[in-house]
N, C-alpha and C. Protein backbone atom coordinates (compact mmCIF):
# COMPACT_ATOMS: atom_id res chain seq x y z
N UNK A 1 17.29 -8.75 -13.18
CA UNK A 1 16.84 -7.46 -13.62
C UNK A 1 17.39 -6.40 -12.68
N UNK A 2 17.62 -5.42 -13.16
CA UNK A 2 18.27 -4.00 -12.25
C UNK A 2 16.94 -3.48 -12.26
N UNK A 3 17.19 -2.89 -10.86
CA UNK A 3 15.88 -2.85 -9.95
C UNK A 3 16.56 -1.18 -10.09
N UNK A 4 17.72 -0.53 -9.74
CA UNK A 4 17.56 0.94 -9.66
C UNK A 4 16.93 1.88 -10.80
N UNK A 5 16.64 2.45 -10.73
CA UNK A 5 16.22 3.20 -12.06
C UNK A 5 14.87 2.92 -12.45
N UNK A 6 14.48 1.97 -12.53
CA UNK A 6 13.31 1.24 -13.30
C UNK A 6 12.12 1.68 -12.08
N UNK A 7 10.86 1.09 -12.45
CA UNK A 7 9.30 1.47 -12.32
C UNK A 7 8.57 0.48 -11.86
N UNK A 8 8.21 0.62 -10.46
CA UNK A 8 7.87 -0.40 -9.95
C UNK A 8 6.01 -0.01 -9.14
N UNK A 9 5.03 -0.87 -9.26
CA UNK A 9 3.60 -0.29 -8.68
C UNK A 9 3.59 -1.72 -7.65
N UNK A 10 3.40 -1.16 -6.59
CA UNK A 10 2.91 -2.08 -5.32
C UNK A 10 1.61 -1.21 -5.41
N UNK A 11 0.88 -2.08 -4.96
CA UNK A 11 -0.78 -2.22 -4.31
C UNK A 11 -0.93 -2.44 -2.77
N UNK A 12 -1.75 -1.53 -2.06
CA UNK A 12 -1.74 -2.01 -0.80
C UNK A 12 -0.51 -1.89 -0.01
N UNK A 13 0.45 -0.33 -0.90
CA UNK A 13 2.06 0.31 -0.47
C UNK A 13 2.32 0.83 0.80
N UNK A 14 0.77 1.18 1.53
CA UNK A 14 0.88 2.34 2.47
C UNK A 14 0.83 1.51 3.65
N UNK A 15 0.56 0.06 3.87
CA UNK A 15 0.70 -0.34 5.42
C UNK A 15 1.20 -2.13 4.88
N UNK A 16 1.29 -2.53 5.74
CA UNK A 16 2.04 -4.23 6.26
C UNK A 16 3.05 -4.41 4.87
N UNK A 17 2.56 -5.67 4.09
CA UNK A 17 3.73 -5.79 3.23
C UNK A 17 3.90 -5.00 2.28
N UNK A 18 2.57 -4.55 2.23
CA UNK A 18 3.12 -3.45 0.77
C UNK A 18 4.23 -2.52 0.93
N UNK A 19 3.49 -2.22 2.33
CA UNK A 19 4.72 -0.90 2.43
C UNK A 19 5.92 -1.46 3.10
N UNK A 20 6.34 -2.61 3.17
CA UNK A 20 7.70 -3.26 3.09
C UNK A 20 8.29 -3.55 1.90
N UNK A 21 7.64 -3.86 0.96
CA UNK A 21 7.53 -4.04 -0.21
C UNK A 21 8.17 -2.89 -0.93
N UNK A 22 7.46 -1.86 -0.88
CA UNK A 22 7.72 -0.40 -1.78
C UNK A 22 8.91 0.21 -1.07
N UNK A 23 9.11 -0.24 0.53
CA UNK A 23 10.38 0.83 0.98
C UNK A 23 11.28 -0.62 0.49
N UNK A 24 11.35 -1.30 0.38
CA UNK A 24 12.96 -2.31 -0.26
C UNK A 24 13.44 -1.66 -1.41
N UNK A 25 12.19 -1.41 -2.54
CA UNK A 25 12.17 -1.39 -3.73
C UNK A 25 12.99 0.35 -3.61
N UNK A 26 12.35 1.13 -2.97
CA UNK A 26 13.00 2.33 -2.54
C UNK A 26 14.56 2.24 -2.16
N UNK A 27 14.73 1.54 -1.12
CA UNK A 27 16.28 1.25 -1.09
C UNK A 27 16.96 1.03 -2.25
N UNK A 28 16.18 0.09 -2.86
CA UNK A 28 17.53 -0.47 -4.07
C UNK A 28 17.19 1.00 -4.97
N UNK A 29 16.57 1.67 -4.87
CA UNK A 29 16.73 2.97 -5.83
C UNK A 29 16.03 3.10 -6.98
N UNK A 30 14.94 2.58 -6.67
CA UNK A 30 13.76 2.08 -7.66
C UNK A 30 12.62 3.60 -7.81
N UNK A 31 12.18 3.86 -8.35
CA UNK A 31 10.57 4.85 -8.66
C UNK A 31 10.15 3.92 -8.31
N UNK A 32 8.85 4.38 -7.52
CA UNK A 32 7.68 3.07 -6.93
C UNK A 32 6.89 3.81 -7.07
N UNK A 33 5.69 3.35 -7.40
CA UNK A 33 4.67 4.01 -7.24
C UNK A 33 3.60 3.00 -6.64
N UNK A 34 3.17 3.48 -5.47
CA UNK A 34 2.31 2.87 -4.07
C UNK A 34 0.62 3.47 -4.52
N UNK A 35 -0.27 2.34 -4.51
CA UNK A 35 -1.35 2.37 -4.91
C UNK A 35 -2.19 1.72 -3.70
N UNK A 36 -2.77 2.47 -2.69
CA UNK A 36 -3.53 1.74 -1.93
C UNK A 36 -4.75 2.80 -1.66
N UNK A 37 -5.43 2.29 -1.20
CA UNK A 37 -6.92 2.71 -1.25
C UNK A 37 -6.94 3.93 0.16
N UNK A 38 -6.57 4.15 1.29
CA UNK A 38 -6.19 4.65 2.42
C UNK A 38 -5.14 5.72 1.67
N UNK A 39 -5.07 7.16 2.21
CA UNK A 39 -3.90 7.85 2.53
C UNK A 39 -2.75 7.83 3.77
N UNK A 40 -3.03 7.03 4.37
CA UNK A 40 -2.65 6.86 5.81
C UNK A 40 -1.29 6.38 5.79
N UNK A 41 -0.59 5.83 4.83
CA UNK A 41 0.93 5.26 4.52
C UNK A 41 1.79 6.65 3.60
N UNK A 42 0.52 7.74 3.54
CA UNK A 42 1.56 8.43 2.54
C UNK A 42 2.57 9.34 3.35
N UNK A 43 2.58 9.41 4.66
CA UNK A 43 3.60 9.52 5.43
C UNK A 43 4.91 9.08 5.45
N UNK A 44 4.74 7.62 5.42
CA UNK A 44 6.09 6.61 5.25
C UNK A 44 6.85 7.46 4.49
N UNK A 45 6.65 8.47 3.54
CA UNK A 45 7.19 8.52 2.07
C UNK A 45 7.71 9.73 1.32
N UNK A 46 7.51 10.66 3.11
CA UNK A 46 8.02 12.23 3.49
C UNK A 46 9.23 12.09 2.80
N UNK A 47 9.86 13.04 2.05
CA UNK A 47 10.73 13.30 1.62
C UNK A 47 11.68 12.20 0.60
N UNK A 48 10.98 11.47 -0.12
CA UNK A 48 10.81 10.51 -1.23
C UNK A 48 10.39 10.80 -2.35
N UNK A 49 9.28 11.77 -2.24
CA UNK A 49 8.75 12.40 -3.92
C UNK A 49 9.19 12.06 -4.66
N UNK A 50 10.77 12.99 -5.43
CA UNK A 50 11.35 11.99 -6.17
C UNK A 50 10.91 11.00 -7.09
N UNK A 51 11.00 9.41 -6.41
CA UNK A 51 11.13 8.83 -6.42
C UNK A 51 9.82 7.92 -6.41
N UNK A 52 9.13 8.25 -5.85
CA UNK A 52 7.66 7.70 -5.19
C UNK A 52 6.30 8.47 -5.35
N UNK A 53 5.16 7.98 -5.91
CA UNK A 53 3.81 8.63 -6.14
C UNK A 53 3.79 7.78 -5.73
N UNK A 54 2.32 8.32 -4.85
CA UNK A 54 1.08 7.75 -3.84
C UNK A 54 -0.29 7.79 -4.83
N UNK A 55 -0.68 6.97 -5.54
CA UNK A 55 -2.14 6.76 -5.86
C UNK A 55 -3.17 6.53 -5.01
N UNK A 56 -4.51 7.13 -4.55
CA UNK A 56 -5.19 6.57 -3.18
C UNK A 56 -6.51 6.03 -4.68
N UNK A 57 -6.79 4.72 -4.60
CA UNK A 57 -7.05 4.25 -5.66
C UNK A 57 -7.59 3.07 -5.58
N UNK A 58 -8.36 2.46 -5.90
CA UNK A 58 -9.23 0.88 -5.59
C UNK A 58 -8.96 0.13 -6.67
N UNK A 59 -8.55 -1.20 -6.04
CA UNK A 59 -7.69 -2.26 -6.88
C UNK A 59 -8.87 -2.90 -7.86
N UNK A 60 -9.99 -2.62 -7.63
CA UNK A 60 -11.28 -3.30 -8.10
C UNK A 60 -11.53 -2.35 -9.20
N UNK A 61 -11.21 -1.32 -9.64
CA UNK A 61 -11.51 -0.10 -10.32
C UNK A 61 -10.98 0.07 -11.55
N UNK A 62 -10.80 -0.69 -12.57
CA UNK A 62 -10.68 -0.06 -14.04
C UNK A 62 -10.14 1.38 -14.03
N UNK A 63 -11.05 2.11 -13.78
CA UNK A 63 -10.73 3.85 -14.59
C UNK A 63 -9.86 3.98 -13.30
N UNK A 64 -9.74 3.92 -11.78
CA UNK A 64 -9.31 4.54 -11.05
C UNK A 64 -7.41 3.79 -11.27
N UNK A 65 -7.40 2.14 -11.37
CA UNK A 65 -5.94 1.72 -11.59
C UNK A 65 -5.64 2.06 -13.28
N UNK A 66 -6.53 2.30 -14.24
CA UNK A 66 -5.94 2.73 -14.76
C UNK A 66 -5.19 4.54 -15.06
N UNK A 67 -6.07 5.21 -14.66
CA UNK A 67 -5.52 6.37 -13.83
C UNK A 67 -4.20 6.42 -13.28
N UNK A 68 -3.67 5.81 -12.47
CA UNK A 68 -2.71 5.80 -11.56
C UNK A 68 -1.69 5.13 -12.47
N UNK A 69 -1.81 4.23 -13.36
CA UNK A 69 -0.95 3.75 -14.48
C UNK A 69 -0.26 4.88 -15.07
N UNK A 70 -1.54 5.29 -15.84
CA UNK A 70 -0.68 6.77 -16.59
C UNK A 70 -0.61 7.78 -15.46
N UNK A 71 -0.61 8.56 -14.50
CA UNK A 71 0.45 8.79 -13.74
C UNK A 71 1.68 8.36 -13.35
N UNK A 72 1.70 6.82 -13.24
CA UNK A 72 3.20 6.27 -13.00
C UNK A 72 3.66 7.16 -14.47
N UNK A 73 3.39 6.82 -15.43
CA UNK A 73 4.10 7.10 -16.84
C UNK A 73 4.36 8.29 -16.97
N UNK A 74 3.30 9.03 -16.90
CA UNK A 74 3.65 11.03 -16.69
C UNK A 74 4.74 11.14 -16.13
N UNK A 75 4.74 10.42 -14.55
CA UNK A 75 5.86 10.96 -13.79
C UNK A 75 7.03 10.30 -13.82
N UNK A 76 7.24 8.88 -14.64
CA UNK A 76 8.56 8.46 -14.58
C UNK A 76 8.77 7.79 -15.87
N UNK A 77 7.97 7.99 -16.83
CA UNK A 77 8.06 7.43 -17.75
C UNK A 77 7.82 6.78 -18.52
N UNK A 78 7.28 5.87 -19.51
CA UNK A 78 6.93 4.90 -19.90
C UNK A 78 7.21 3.20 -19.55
N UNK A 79 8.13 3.09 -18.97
CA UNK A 79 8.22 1.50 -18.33
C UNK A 79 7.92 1.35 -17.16
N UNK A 80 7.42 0.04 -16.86
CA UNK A 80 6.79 -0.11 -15.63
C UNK A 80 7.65 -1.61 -16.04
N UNK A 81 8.75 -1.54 -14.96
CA UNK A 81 8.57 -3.15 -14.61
C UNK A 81 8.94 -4.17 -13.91
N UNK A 82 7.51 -3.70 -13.01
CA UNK A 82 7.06 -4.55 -12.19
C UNK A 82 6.02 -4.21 -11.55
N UNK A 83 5.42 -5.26 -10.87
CA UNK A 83 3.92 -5.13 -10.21
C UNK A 83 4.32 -6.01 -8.75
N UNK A 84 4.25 -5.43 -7.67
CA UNK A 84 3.68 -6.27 -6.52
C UNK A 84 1.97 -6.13 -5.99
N UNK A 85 1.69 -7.00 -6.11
CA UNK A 85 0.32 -7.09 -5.14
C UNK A 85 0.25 -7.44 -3.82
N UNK A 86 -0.02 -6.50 -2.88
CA UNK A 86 -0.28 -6.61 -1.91
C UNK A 86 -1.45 -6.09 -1.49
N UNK A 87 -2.49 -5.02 -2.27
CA UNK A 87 -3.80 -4.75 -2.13
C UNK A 87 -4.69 -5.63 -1.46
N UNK A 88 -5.65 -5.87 -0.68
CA UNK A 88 -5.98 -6.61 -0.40
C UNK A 88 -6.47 -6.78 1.20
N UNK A 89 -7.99 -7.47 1.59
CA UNK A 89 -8.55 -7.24 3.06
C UNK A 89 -9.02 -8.71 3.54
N UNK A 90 -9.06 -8.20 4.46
CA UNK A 90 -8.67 -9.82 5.68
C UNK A 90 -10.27 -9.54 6.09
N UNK A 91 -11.04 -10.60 6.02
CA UNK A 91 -12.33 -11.31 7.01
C UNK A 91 -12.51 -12.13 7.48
N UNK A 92 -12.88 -12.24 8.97
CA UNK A 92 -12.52 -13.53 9.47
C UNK A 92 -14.53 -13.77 9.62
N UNK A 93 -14.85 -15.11 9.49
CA UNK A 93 -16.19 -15.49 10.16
C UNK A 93 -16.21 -16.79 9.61
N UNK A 94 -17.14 -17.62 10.50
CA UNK A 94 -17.76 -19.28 10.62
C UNK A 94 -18.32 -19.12 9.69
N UNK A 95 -18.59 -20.57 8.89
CA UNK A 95 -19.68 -19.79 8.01
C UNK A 95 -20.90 -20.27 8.69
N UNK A 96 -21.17 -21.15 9.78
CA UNK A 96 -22.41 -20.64 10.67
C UNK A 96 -21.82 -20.57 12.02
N UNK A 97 -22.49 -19.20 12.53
CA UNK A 97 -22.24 -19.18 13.86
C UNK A 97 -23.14 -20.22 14.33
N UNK A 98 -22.55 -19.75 15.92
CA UNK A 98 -23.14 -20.59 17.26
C UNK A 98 -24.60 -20.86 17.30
N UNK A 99 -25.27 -19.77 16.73
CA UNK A 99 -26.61 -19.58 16.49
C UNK A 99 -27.29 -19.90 15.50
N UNK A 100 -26.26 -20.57 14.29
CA UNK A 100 -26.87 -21.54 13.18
C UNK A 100 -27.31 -20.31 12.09
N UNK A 101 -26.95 -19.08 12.39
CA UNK A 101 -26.84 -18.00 11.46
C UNK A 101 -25.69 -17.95 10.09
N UNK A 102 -25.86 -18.18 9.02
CA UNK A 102 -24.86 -18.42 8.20
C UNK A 102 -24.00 -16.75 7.66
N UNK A 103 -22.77 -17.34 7.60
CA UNK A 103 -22.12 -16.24 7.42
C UNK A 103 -22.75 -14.80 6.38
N UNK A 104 -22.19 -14.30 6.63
CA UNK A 104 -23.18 -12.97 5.47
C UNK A 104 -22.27 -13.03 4.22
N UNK A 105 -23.05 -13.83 2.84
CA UNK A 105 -22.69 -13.73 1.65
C UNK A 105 -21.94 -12.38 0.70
N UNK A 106 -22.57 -11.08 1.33
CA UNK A 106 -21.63 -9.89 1.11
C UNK A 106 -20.48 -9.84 1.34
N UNK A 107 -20.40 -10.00 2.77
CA UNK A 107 -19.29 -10.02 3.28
C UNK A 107 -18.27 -11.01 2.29
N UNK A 108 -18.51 -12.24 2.18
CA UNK A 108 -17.91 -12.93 1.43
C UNK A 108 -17.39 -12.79 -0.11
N UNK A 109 -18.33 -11.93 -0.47
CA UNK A 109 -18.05 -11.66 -1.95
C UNK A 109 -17.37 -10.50 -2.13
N UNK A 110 -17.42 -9.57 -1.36
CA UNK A 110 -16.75 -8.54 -1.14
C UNK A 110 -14.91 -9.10 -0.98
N UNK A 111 -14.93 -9.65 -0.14
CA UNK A 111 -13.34 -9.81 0.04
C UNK A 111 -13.09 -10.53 -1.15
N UNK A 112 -13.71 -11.66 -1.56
CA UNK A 112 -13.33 -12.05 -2.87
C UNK A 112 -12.90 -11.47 -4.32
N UNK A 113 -13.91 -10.10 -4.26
CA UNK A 113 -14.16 -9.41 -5.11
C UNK A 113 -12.49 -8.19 -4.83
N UNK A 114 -12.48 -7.98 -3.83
CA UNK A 114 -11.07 -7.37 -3.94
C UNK A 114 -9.73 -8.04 -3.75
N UNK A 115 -9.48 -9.33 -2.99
CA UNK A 115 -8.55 -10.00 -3.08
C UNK A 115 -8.19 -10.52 -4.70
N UNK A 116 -9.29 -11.59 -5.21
CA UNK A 116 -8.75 -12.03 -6.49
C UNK A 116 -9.39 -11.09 -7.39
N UNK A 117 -10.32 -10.30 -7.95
CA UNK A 117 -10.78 -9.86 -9.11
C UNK A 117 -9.87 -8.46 -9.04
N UNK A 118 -9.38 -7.77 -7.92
CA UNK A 118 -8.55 -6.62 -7.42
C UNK A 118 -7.49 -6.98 -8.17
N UNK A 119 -6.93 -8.19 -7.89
CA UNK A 119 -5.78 -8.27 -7.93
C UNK A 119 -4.92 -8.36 -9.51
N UNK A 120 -6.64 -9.32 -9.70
CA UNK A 120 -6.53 -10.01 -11.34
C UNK A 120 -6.36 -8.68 -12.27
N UNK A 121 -7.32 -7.66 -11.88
CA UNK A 121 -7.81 -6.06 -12.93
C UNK A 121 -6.46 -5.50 -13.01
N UNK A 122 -5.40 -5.68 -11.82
CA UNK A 122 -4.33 -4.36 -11.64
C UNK A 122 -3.27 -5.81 -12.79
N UNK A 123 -3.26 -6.91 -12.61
CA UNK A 123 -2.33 -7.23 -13.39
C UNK A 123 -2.56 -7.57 -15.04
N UNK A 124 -3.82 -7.36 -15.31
CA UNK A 124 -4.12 -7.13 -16.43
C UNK A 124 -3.63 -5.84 -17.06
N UNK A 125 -3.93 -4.76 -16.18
CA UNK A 125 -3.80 -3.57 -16.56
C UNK A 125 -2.44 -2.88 -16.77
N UNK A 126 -1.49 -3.65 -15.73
CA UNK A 126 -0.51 -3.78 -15.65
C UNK A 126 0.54 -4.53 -16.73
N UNK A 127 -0.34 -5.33 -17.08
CA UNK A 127 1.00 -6.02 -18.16
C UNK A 127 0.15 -5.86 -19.76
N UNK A 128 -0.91 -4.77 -19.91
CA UNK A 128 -1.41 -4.55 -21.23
C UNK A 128 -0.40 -3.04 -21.22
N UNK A 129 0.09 -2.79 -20.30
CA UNK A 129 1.15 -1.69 -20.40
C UNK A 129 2.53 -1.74 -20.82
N UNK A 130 2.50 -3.42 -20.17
CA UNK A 130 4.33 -3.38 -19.92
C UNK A 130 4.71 -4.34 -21.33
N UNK A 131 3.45 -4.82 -22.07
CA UNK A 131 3.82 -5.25 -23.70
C UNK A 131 4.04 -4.09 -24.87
N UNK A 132 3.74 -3.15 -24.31
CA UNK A 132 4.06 -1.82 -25.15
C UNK A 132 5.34 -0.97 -24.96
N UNK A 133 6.27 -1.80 -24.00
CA UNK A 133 7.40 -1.12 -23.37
C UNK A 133 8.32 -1.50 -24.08
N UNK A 134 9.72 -1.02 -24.54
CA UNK A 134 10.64 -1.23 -25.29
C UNK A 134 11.67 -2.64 -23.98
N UNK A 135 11.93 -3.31 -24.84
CA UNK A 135 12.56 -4.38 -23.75
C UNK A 135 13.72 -3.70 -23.30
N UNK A 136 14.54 -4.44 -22.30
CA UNK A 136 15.73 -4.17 -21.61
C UNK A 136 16.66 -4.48 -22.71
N UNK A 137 18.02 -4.20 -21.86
CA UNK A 137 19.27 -4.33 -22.94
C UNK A 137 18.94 -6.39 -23.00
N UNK A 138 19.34 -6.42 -21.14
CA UNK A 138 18.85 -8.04 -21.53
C UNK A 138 17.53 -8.56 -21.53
N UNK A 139 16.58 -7.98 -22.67
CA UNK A 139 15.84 -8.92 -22.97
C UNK A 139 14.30 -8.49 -22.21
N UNK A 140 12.92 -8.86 -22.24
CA UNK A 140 11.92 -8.30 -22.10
C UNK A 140 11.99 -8.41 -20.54
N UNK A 141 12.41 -7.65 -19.70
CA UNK A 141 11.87 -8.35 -18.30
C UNK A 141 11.20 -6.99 -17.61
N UNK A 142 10.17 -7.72 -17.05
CA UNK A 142 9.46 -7.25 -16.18
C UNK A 142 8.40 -8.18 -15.57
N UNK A 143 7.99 -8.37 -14.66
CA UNK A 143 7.62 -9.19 -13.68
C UNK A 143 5.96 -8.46 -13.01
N UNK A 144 5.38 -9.61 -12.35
CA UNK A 144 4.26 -9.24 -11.68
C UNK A 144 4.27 -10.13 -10.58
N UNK A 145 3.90 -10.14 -9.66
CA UNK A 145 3.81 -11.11 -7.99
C UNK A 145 2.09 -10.51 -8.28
N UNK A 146 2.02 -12.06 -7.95
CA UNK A 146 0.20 -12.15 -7.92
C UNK A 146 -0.25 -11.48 -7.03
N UNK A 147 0.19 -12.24 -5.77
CA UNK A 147 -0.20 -11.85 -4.39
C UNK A 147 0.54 -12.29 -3.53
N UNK A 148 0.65 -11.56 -2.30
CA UNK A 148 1.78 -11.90 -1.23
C UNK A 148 0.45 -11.51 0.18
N UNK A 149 0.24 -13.31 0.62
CA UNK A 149 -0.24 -12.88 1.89
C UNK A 149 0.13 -13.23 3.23
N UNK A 150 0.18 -12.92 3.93
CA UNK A 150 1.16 -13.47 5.51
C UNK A 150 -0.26 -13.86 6.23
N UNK A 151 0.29 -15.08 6.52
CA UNK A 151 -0.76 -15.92 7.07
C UNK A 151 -1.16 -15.07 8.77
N UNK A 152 -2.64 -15.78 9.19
CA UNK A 152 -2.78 -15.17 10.17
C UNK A 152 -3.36 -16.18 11.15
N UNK A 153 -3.09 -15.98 12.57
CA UNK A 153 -3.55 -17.52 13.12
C UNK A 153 -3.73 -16.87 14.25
N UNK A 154 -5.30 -17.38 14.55
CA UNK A 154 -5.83 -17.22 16.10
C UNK A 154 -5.06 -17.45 17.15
């Protein structure tokens, strides 16, 4: 697939892989549009406009990723295609401490709740878009990456 020209949404654009992610996609000469929950990456992206919208937007959120969908489209068009996921938060805990205290079930459901149900909502939302898109010369392509996580070790 030719990556210049075309419409690309990373999640989680503004820091670690995302925003390695969205500046590659930038190189090859791509529209990206960076969806992460923080404004704090929309720096990276000074003098990119162009090319690049910043959604500050929660991957868990229906109205808010779909929002940022039709903005990608306002501003570049109707095709989107592609999705990286990189949205997504790190918790570390035992599930009993030292003290025989069991981990806090929030805590747990929370990261769950934005790692996979985050991830699951934006590629739903994402590819109930990209079946309404006129295919390429070669053929329907457009793509989604589930999730991309870089391991982490004490």
């Amino acid at each position: 697939m030719q990556i210049k020209g075309n419409t690309f949404i990373v999640t989680g654009g503004g820091s670690g892989l995302g925003l390695s992610a969205a500046r590659e996609l930038l190189r090859l000469e791509a529209n990206v549009v960076v969806i992460d929950l923080k404004d704090d990456g929309k720096s990276f992206f000074k003098g990119q406009e162009k090319n690049v919208l910043f959604v500050q937007a929660n991957v868990t959120s229906e109205e808010e990723i779909s929002k940022a969908i039709q903005q990608a489209i306002d501003k570049f068009g109707g095709n989107i295609r592609g999705v990286v996921n990189c949205g997504g938060i790190f918790s570390v805990g035992k599930i009993v401490d030292q003290n025989g205290k069991p981990l806090d079930l929030e805590s747990f459901k929370f990261t769950i709740n934005v790692n996979l149900v985050g991830t699951f909502n934006v590629c739903r939302l994402v590819a109930a878009q990209m079946v309404k898109q006129k295919p390429l010369e070669e053929g329907n392509a457009s793509f989604i990456i589930y999730k991309i996580f870089r391991p982490i070790y004490d």
